[in-house]
Protein backbone atom coordinates (compact mmCIF):
# COMPACT_ATOMS: atom_id res chain seq x y z
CA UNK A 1 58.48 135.63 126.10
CA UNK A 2 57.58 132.23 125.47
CA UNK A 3 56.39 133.59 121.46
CA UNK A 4 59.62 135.08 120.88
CA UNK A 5 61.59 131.78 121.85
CA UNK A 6 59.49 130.21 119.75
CA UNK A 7 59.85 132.17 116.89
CA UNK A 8 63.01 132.40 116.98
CA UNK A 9 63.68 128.43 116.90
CA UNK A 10 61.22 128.70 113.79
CA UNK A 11 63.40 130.89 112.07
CA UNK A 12 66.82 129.28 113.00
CA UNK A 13 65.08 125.82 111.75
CA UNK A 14 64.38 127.22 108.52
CA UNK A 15 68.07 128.69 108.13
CA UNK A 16 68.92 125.35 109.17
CA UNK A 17 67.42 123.32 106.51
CA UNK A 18 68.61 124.82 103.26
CA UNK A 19 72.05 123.61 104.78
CA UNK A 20 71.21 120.17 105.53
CA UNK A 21 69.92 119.99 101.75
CA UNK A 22 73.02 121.14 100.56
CA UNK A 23 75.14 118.52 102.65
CA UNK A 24 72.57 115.74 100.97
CA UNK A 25 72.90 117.19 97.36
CA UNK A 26 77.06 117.28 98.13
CA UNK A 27 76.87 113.53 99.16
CA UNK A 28 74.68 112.48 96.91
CA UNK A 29 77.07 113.75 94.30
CA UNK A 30 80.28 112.21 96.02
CA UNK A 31 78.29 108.82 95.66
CA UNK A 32 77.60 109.12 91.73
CA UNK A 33 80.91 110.80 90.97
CA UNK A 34 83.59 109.21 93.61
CA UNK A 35 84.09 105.98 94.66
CA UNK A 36 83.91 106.38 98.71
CA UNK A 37 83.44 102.27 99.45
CA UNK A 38 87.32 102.02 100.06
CA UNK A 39 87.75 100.60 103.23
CA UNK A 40 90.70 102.19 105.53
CA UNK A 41 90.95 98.05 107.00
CA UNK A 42 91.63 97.25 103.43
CA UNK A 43 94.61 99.38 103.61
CA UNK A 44 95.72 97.66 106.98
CA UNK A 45 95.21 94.64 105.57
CA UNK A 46 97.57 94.97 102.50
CA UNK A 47 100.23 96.47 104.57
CA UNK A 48 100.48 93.73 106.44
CA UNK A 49 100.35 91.51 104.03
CA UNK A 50 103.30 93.37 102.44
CA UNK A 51 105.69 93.28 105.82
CA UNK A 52 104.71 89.51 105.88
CA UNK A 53 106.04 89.38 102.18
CA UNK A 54 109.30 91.14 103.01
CA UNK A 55 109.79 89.00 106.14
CA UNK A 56 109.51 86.00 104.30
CA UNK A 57 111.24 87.65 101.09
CA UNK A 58 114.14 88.25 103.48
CA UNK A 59 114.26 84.71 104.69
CA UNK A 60 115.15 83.88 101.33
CA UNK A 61 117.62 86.57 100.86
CA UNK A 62 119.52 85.18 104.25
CA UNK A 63 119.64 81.90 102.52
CA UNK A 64 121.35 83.28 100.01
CA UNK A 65 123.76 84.55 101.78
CA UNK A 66 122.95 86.31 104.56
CA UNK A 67 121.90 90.26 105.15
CA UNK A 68 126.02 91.75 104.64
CA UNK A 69 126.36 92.68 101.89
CA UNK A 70 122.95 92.52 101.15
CA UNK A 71 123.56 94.66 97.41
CA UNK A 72 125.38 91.87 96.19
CA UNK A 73 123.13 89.19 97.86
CA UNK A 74 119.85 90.68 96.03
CA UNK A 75 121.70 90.27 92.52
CA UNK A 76 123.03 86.54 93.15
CA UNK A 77 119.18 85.94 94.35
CA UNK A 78 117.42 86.90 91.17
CA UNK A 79 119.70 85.87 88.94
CA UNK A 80 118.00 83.42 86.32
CA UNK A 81 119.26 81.74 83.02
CA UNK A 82 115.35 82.81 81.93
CA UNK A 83 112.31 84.57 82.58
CA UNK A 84 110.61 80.54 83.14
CA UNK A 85 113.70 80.32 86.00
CA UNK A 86 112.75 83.68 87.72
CA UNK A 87 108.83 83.16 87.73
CA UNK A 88 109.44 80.34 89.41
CA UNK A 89 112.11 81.21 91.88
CA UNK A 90 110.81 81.69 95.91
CA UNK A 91 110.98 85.27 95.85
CA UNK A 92 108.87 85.57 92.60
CA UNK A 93 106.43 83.12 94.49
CA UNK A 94 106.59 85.06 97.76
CA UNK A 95 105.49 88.05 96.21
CA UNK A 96 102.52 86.22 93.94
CA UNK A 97 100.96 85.10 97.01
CA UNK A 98 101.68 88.27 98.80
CA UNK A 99 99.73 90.31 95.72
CA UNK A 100 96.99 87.52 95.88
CA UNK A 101 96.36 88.06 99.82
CA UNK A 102 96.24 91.33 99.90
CA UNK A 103 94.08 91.39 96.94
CA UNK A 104 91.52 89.62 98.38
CA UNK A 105 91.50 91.23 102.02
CA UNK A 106 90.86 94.20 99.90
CA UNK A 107 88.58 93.58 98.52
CA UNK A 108 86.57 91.51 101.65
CA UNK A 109 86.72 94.49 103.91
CA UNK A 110 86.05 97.05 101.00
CA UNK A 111 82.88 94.73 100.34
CA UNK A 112 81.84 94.72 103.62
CA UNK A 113 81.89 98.20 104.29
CA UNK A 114 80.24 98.92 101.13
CA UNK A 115 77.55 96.51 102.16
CA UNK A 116 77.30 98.39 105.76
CA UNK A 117 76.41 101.83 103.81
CA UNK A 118 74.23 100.37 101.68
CA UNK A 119 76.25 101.32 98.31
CA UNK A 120 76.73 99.14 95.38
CA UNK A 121 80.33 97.76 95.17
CA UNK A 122 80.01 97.57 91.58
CA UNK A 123 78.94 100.38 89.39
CA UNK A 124 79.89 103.27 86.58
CA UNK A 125 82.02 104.72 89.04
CA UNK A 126 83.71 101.56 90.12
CA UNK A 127 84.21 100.74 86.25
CA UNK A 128 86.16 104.20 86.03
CA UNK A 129 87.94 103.63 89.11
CA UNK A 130 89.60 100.61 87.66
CA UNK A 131 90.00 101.33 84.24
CA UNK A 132 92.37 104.46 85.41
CA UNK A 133 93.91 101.91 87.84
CA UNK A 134 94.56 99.48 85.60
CA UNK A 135 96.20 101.48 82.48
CA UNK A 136 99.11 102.21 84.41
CA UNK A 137 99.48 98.73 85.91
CA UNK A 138 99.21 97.46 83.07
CA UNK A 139 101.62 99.83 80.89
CA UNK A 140 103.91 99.07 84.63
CA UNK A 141 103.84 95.47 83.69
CA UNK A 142 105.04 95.10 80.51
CA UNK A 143 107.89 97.38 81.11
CA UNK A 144 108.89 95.30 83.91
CA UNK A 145 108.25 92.33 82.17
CA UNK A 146 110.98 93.54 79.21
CA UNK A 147 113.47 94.27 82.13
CA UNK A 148 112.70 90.63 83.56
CA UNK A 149 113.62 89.25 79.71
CA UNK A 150 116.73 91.28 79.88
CA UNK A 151 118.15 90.51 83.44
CA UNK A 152 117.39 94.09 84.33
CA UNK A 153 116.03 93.03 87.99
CA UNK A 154 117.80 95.88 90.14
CA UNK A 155 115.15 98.11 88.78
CA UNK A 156 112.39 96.31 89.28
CA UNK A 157 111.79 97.02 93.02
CA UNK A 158 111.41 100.85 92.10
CA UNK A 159 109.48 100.08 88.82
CA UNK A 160 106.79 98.63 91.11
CA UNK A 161 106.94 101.75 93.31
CA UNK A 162 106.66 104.23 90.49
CA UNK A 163 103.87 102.48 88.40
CA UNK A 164 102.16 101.66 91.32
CA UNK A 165 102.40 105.56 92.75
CA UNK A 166 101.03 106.25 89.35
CA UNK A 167 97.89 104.09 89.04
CA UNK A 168 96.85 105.73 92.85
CA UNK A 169 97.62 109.47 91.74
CA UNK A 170 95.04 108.44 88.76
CA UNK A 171 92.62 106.77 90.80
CA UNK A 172 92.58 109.67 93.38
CA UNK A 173 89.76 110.80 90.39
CA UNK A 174 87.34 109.15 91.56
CA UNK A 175 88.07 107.76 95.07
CA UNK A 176 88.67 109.62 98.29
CA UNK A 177 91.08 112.22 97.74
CA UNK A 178 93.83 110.80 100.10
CA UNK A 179 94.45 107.84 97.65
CA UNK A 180 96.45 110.84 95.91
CA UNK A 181 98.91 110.94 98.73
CA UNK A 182 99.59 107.83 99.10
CA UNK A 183 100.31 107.53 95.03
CA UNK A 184 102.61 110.71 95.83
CA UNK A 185 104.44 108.90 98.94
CA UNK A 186 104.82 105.70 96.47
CA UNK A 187 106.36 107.93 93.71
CA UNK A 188 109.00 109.37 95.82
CA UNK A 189 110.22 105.89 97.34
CA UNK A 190 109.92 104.57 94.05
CA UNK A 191 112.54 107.54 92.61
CA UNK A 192 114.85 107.18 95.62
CA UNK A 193 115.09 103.50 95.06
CA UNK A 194 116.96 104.12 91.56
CA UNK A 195 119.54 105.69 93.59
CA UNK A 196 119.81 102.53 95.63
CA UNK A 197 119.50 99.11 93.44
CA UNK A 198 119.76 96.22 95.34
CA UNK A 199 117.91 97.75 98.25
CA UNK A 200 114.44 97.12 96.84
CA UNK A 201 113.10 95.18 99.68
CA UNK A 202 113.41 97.91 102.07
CA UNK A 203 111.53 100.02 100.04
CA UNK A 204 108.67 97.78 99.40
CA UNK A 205 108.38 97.40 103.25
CA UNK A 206 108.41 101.23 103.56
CA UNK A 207 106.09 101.79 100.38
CA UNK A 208 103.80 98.64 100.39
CA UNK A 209 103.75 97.96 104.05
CA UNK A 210 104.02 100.88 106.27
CA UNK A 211 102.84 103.41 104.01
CA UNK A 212 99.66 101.40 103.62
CA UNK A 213 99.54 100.67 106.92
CA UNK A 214 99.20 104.81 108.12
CA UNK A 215 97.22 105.17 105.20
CA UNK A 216 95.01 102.78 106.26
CA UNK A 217 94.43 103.65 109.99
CA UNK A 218 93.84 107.06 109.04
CA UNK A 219 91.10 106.30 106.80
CA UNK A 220 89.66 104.31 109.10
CA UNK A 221 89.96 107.04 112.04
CA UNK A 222 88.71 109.81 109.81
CA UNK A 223 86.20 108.12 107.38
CA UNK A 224 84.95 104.72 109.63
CA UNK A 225 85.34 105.10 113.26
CA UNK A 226 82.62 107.50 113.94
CA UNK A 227 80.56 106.18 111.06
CA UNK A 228 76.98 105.43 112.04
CA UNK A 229 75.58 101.86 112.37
């Protein structure tokens, strides 16, 4: 009985290892090809960062006038005799330092957890990763930039959206596939908001803060919790 059992946990180990080589050979080839470093806390991070932003944003906004009316309020706040004006108005400040934070918590806890897995942060994928981020950021920047020089700044709110859906839906390439999503979720705020100038900081909250905010816990449930030390 006893030669049976054993034979039969002989067999069913060497059934078993073909399949644990082919989970290796499939990470192995999510390492060289994806970028899988992202931190889900990075994602926390930023979205609070963002609902900080907006509370502060709104402070401003009050100041201004107060939250009735608030589509007329948003105009009288960013109006500016020139781009030099707006640049250096509070809410142009606000969200500088807001960018800047969230930035850099991003890229601490992506770091970290990088570090913990033993993966270079910084590599051919990485290089690809931001290159595809960066094109439409960049192509997002100038266009908001000419609607800065021509007092256009009811449309800048969903610019940011849009652009910003765009670089993640390009980066969802070669990061975690979920980064898609999110660049969807940010597309479709950014599209309603043309529908609703004036209401831009509401969406940022939405599309900055609490959409990076679920995005971020549930990378961190699926991807980090039950990660091994």
């Amino acid at each position: 009985m006893s030669y049976f059992v054993f034979q039969s946990a002989f067999y069913m180990d060497k059934q078993q290892q073909p399949l644990e080589d082919l989970q290796h050979i499939k990470k192995m080839m999510e390492r060289s090809s994806r970028f899988i470093s992202l931190s889900g806390l990075s994602g926390i991070a930023a979205g609070v960062c963002a609902l900080a932003g907006a509370w502060f944003a709104n402070q401003v906004i009050v100041e201004n006038g107060g939250p009735s009316g608030y589509r007329d309020v948003v105009s009288r706040t960013f109006q500016a005799e020139s781009l030099r004006d707006f640049m250096g108005h509070r809410l142009f400040q606000i969200a500088g330092f807001t960018f800047v934070a969230a930035l850099f918590l991003a890229f601490l806890f992506t770091y970290l957890r990088s570090k913990k897995d033993k993966i270079p942060m910084w590599g051919a994928t990485a290089q690809r990763l931001m290159i595809n981020v960066a094109i439409p950021m960049a192509v997002g920047g100038i266009y908001l930039y000419k609607l800065m020089q021509f007092g256009n700044y009811g449309l800048i709110a969903p610019g940011c959206l849009i652009f910003y859906g765009l670089a993640l839906v390009n980066a969802g390439k070669y990061t975690l596939g979920e980064v898609r999503y999110l660049g969807y979720c940010q597309l479709l705020l950014g599209i309603i908001n043309c529908w609703f100038v004036g209401y831009g900081l509401y969406f940022w909250a939405m599309g900055f803060g609490v959409l990076h905010i679920i995005y971020g816990g549930l990378m961190w449930y699926r991807y980090e919790k039950s990660s091994p030390e």
